[in-house]
PDB file of N, CA and C in Angstrom:
ATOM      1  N   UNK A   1       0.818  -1.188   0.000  1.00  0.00           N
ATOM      2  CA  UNK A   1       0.000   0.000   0.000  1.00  0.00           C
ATOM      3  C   UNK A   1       0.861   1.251   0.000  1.00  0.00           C
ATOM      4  N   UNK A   2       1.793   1.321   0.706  1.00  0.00           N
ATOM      5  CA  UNK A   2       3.028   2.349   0.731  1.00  0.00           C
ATOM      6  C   UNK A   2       3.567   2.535  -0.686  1.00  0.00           C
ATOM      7  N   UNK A   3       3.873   1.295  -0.828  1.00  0.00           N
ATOM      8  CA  UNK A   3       4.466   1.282  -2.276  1.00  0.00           C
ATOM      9  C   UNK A   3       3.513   1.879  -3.619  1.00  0.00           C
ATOM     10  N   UNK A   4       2.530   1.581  -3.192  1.00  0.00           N
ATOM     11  CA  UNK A   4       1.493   2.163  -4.927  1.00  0.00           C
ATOM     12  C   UNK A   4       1.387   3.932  -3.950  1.00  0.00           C
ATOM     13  N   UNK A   5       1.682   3.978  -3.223  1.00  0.00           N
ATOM     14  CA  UNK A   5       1.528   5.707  -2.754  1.00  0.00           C
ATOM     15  C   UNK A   5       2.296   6.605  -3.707  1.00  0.00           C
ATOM     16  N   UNK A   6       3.918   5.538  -3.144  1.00  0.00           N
ATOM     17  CA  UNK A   6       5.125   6.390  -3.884  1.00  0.00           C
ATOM     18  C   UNK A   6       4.630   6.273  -5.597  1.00  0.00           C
ATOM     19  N   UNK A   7       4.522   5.133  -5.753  1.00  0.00           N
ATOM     20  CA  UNK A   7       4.383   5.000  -7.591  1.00  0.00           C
ATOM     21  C   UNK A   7       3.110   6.146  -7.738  1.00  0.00           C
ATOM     22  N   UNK A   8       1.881   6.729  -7.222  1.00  0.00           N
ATOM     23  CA  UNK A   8       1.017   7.265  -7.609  1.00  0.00           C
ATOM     24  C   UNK A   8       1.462   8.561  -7.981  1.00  0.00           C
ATOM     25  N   UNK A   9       2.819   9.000  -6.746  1.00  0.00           N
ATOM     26  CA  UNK A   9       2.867  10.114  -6.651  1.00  0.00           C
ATOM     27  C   UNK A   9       4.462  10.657  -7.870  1.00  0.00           C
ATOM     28  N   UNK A  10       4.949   9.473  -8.126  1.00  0.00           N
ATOM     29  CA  UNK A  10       5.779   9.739  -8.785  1.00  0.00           C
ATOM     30  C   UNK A  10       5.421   9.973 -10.182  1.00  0.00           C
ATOM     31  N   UNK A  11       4.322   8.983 -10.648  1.00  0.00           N
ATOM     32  CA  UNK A  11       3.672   9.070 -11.815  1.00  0.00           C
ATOM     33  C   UNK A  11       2.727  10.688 -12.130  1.00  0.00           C
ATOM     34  N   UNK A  12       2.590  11.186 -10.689  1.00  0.00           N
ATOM     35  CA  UNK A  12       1.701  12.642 -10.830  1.00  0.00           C
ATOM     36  C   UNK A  12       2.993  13.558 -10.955  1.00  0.00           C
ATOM     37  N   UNK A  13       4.212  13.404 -10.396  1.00  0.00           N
ATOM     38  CA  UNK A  13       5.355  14.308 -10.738  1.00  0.00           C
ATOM     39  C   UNK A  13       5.554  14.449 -12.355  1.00  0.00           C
ATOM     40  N   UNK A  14       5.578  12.971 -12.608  1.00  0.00           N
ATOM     41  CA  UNK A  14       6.065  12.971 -13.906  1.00  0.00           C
ATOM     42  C   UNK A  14       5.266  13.749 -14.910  1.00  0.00           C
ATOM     43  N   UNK A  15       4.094  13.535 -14.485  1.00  0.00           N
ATOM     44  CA  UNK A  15       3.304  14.371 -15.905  1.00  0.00           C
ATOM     45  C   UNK A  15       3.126  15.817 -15.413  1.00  0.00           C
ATOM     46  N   UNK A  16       3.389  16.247 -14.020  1.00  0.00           N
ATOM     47  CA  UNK A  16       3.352  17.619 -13.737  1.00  0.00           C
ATOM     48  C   UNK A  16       5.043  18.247 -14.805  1.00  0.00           C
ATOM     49  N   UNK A  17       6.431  17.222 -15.047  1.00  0.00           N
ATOM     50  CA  UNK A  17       7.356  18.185 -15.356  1.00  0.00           C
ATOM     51  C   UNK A  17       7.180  17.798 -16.618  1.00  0.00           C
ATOM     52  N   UNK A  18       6.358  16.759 -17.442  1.00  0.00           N
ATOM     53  CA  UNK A  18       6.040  17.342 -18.887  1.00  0.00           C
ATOM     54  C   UNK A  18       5.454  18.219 -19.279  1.00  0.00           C
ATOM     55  N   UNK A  19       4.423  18.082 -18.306  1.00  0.00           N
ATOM     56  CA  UNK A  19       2.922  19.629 -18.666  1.00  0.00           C
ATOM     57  C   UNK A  19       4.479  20.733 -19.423  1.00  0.00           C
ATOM     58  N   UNK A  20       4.994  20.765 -17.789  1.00  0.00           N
ATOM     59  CA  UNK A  20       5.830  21.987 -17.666  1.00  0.00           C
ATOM     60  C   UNK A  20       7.421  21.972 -18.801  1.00  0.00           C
ATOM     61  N   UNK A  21       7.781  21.054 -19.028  1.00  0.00           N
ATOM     62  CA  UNK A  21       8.373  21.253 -20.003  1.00  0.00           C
ATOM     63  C   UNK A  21       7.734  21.401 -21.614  1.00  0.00           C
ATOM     64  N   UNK A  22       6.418  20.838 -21.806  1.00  0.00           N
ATOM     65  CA  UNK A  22       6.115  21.224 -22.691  1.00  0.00           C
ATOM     66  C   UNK A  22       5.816  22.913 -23.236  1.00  0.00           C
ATOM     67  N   UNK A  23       5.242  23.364 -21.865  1.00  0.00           N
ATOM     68  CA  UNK A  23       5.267  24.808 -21.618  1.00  0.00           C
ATOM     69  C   UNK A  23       6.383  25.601 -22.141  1.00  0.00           C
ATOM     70  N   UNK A  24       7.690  25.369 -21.551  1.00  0.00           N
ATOM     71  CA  UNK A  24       8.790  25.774 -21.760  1.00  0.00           C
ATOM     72  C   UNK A  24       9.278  25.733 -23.248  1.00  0.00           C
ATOM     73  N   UNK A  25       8.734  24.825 -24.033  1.00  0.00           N
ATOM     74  CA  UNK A  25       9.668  24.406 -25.457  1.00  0.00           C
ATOM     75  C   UNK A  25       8.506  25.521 -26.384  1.00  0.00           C
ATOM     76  N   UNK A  26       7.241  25.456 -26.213  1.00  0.00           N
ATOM     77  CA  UNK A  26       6.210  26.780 -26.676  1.00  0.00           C
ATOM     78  C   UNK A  26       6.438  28.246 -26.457  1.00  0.00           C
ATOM     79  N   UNK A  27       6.992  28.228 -25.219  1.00  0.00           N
ATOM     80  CA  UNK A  27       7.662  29.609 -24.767  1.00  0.00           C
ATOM     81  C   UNK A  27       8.418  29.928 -25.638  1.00  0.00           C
ATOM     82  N   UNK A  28       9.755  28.775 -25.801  1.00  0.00           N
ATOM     83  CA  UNK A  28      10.945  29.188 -26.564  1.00  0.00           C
ATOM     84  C   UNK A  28      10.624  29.095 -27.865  1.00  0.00           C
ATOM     85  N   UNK A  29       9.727  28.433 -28.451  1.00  0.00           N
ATOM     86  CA  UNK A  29       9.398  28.452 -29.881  1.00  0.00           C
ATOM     87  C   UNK A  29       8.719  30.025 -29.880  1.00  0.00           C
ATOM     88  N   UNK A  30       8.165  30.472 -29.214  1.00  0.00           N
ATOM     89  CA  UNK A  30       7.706  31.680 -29.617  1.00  0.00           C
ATOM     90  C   UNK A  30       8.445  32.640 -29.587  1.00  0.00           C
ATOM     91  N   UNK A  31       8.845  32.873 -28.828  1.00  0.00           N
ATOM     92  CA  UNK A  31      10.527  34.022 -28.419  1.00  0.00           C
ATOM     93  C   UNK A  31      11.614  33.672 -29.588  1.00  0.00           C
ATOM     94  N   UNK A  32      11.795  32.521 -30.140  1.00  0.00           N
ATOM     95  CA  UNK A  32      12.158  32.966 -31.235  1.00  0.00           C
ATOM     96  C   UNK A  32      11.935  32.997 -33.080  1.00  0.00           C
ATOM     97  N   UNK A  33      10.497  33.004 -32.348  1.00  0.00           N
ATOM     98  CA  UNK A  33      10.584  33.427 -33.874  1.00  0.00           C
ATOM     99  C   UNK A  33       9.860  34.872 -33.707  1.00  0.00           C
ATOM    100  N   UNK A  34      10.051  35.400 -32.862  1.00  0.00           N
ATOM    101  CA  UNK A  34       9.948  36.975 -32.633  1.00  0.00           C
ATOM    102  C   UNK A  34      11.404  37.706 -32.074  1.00  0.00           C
ATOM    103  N   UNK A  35      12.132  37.473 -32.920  1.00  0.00           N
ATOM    104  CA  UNK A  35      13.956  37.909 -32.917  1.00  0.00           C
ATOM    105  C   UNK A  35      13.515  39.668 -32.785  1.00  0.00           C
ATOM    106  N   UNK A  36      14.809  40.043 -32.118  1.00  0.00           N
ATOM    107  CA  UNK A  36      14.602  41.958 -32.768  1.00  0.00           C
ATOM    108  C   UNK A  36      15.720  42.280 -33.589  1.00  0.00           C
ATOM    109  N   UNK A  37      15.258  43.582 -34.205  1.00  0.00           N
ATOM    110  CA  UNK A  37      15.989  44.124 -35.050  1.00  0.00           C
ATOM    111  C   UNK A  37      17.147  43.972 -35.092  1.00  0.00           C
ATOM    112  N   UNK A  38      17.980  44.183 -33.977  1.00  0.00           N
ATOM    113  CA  UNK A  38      19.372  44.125 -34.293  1.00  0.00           C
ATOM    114  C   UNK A  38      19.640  42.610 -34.516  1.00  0.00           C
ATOM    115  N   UNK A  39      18.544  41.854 -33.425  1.00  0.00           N
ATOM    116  CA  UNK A  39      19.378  40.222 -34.221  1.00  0.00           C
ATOM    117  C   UNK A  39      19.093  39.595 -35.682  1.00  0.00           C
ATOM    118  N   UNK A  40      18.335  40.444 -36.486  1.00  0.00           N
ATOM    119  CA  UNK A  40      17.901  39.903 -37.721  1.00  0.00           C
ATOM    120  C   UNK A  40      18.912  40.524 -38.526  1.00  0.00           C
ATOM    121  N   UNK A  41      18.825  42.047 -38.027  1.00  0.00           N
ATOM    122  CA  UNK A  41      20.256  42.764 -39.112  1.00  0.00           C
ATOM    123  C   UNK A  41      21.381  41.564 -38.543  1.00  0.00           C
ATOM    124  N   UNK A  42      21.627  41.339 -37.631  1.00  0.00           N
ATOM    125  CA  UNK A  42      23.207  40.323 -37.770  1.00  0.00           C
ATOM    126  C   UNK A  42      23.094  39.795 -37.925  1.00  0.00           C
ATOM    127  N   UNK A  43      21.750  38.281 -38.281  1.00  0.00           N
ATOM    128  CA  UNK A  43      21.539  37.276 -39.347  1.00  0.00           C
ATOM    129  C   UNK A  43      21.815  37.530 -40.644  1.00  0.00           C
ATOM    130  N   UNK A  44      21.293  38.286 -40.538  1.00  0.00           N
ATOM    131  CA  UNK A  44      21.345  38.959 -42.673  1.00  0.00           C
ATOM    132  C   UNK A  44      23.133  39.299 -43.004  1.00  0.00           C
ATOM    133  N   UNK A  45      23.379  39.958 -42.245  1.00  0.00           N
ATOM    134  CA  UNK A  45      24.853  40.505 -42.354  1.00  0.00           C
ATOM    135  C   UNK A  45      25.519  39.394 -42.306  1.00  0.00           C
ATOM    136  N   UNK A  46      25.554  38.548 -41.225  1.00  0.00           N
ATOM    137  CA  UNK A  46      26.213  37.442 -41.281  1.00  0.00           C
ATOM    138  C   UNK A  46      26.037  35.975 -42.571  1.00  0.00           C
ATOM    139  N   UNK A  47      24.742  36.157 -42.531  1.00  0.00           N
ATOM    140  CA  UNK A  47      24.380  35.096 -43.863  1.00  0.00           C
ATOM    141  C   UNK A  47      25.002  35.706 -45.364  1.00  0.00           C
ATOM    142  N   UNK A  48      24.983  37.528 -45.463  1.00  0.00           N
ATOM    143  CA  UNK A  48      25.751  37.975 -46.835  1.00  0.00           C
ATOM    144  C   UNK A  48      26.892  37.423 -46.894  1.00  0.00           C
ATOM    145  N   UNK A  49      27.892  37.497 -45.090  1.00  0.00           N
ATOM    146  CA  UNK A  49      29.370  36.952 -45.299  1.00  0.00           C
ATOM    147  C   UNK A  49      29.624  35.817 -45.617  1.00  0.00           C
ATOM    148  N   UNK A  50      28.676  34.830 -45.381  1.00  0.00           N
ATOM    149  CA  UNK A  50      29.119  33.412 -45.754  1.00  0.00           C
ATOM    150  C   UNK A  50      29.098  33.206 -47.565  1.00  0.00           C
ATOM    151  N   UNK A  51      27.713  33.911 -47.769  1.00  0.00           N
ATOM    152  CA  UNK A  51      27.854  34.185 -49.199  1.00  0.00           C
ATOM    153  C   UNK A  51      28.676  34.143 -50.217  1.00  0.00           C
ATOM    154  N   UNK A  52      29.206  35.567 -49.418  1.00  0.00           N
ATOM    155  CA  UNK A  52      30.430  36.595 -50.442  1.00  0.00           C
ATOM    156  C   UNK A  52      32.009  35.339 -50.081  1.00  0.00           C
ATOM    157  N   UNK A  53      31.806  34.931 -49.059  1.00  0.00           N
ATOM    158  CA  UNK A  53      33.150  34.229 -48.400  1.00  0.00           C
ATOM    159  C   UNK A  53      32.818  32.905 -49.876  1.00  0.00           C
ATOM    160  N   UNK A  54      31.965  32.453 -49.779  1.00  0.00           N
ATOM    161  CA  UNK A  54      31.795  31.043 -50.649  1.00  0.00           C
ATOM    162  C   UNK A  54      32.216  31.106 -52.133  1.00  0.00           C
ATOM    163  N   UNK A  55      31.461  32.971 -52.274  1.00  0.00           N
ATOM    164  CA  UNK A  55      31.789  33.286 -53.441  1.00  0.00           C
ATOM    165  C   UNK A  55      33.396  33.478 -53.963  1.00  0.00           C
ATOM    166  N   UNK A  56      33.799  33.937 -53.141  1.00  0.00           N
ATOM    167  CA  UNK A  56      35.324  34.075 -53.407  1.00  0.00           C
ATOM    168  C   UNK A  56      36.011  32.763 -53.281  1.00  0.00           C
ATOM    169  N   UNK A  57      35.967  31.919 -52.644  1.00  0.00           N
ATOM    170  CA  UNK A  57      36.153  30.776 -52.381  1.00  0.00           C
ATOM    171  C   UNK A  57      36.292  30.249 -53.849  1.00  0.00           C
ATOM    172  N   UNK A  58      34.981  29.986 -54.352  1.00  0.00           N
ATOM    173  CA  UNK A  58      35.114  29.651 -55.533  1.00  0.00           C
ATOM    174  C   UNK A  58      35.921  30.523 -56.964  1.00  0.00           C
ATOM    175  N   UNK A  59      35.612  31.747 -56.775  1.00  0.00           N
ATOM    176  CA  UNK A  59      36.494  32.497 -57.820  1.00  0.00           C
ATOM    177  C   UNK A  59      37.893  32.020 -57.886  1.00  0.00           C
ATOM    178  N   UNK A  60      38.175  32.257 -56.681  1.00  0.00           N
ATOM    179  CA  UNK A  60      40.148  31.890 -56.022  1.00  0.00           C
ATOM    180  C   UNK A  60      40.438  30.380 -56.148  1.00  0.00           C
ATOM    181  N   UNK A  61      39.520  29.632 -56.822  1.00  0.00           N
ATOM    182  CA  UNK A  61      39.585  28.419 -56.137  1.00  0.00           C
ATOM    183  C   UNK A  61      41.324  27.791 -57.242  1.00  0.00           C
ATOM    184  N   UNK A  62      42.097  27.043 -56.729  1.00  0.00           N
ATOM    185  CA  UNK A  62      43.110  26.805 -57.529  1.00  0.00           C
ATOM    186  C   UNK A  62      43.011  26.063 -58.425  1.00  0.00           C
ATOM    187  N   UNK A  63      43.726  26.721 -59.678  1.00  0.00           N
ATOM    188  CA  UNK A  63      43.312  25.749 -60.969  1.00  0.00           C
ATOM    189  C   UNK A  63      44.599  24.780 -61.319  1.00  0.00           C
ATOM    190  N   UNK A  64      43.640  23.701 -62.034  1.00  0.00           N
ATOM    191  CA  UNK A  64      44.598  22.457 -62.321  1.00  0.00           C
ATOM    192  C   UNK A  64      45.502  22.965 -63.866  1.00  0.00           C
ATOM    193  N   UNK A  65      46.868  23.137 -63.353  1.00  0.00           N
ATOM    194  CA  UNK A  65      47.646  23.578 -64.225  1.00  0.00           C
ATOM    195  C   UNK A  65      48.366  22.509 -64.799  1.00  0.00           C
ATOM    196  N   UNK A  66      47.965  21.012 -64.613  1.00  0.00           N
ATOM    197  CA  UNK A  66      48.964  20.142 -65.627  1.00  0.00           C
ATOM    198  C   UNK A  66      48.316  19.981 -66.258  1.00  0.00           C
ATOM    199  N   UNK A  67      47.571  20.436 -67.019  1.00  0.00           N
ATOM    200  CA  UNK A  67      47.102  20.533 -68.930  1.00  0.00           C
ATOM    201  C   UNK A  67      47.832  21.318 -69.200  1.00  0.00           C
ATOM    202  N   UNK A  68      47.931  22.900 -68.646  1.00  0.00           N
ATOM    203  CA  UNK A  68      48.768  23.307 -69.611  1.00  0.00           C
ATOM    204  C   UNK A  68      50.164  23.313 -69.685  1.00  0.00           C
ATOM    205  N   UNK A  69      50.362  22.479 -69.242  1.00  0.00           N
ATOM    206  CA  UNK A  69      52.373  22.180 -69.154  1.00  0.00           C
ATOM    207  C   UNK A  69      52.529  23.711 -68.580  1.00  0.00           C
ATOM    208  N   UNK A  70      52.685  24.745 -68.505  1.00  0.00           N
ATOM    209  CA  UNK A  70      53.191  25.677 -68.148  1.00  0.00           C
ATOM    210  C   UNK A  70      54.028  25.751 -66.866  1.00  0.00           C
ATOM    211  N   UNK A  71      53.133  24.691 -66.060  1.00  0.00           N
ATOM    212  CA  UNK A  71      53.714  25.111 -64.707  1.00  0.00           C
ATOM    213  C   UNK A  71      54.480  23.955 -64.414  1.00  0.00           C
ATOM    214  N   UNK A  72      54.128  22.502 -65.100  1.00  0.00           N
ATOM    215  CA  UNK A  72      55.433  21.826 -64.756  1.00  0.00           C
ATOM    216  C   UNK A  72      56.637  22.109 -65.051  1.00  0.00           C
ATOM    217  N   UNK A  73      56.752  22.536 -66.603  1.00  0.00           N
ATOM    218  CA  UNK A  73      58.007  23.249 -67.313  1.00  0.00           C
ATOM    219  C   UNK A  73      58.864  24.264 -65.874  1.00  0.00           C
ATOM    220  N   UNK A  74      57.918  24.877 -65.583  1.00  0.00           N
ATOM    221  CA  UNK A  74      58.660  26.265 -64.681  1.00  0.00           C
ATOM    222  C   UNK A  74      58.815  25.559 -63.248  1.00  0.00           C
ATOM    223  N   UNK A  75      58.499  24.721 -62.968  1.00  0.00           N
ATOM    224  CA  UNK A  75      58.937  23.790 -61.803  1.00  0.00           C
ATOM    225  C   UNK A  75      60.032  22.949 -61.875  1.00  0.00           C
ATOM    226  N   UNK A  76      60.556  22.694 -63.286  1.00  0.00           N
ATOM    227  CA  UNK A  76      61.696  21.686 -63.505  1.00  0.00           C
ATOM    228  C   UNK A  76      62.660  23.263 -63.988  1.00  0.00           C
ATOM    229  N   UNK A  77      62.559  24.032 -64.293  1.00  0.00           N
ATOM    230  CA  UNK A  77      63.308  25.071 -64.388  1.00  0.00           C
ATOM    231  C   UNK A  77      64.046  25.685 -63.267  1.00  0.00           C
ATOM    232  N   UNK A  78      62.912  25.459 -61.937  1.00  0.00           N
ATOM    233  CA  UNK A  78      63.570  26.020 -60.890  1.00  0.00           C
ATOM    234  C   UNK A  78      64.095  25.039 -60.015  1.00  0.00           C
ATOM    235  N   UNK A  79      63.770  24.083 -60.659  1.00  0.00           N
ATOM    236  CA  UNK A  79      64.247  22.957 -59.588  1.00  0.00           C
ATOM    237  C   UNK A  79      65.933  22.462 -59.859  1.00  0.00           C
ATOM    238  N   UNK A  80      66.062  22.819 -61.120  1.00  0.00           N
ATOM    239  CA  UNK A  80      67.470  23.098 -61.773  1.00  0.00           C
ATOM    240  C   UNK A  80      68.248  24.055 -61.517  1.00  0.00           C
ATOM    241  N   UNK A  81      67.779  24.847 -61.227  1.00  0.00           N
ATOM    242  CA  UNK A  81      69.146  26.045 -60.656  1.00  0.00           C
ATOM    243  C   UNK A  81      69.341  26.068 -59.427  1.00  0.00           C
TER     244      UNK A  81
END
């Protein structure tokens, strides 16, 4: 009889800290998707840099120079003197 007390009461804890964590995860879903101004300007700003960073990335990206012999030639040139 003791024993189904504790189990009754543990089983009423348990769904009291889901109620309440469910609470909590609605809270935070709402708070953010109501960001403020300054944190959206530094999303945006920050999402242009990854951008522009990717973009250059690729412009700069290094090209395969043994088709055109050019650069092995000038590698056995300097590797000779």
């Amino acid at each position: 009889m003791f024993a189904q007390a504790i189990i009754e009461l543990a089983k009423a804890r348990r769904e009291d800290l889901q109620r309440e964590l469910a609470y909590l995860q609605l809270l935070q879903e709402a708070k953010a998707s109501q960001m403020s101004l300054y944190d959206r300007l530094l999303l945006s700003f920050g999402n242009g840099l990854i951008v522009l960073g990717q973009r250059l990335k690729e412009r700069y990206k290094p090209r395969d120079t043994s088709k055109e012999g050019r650069s092995s030639s000038y590698l056995l040139v300097q590797a000779s003197k």
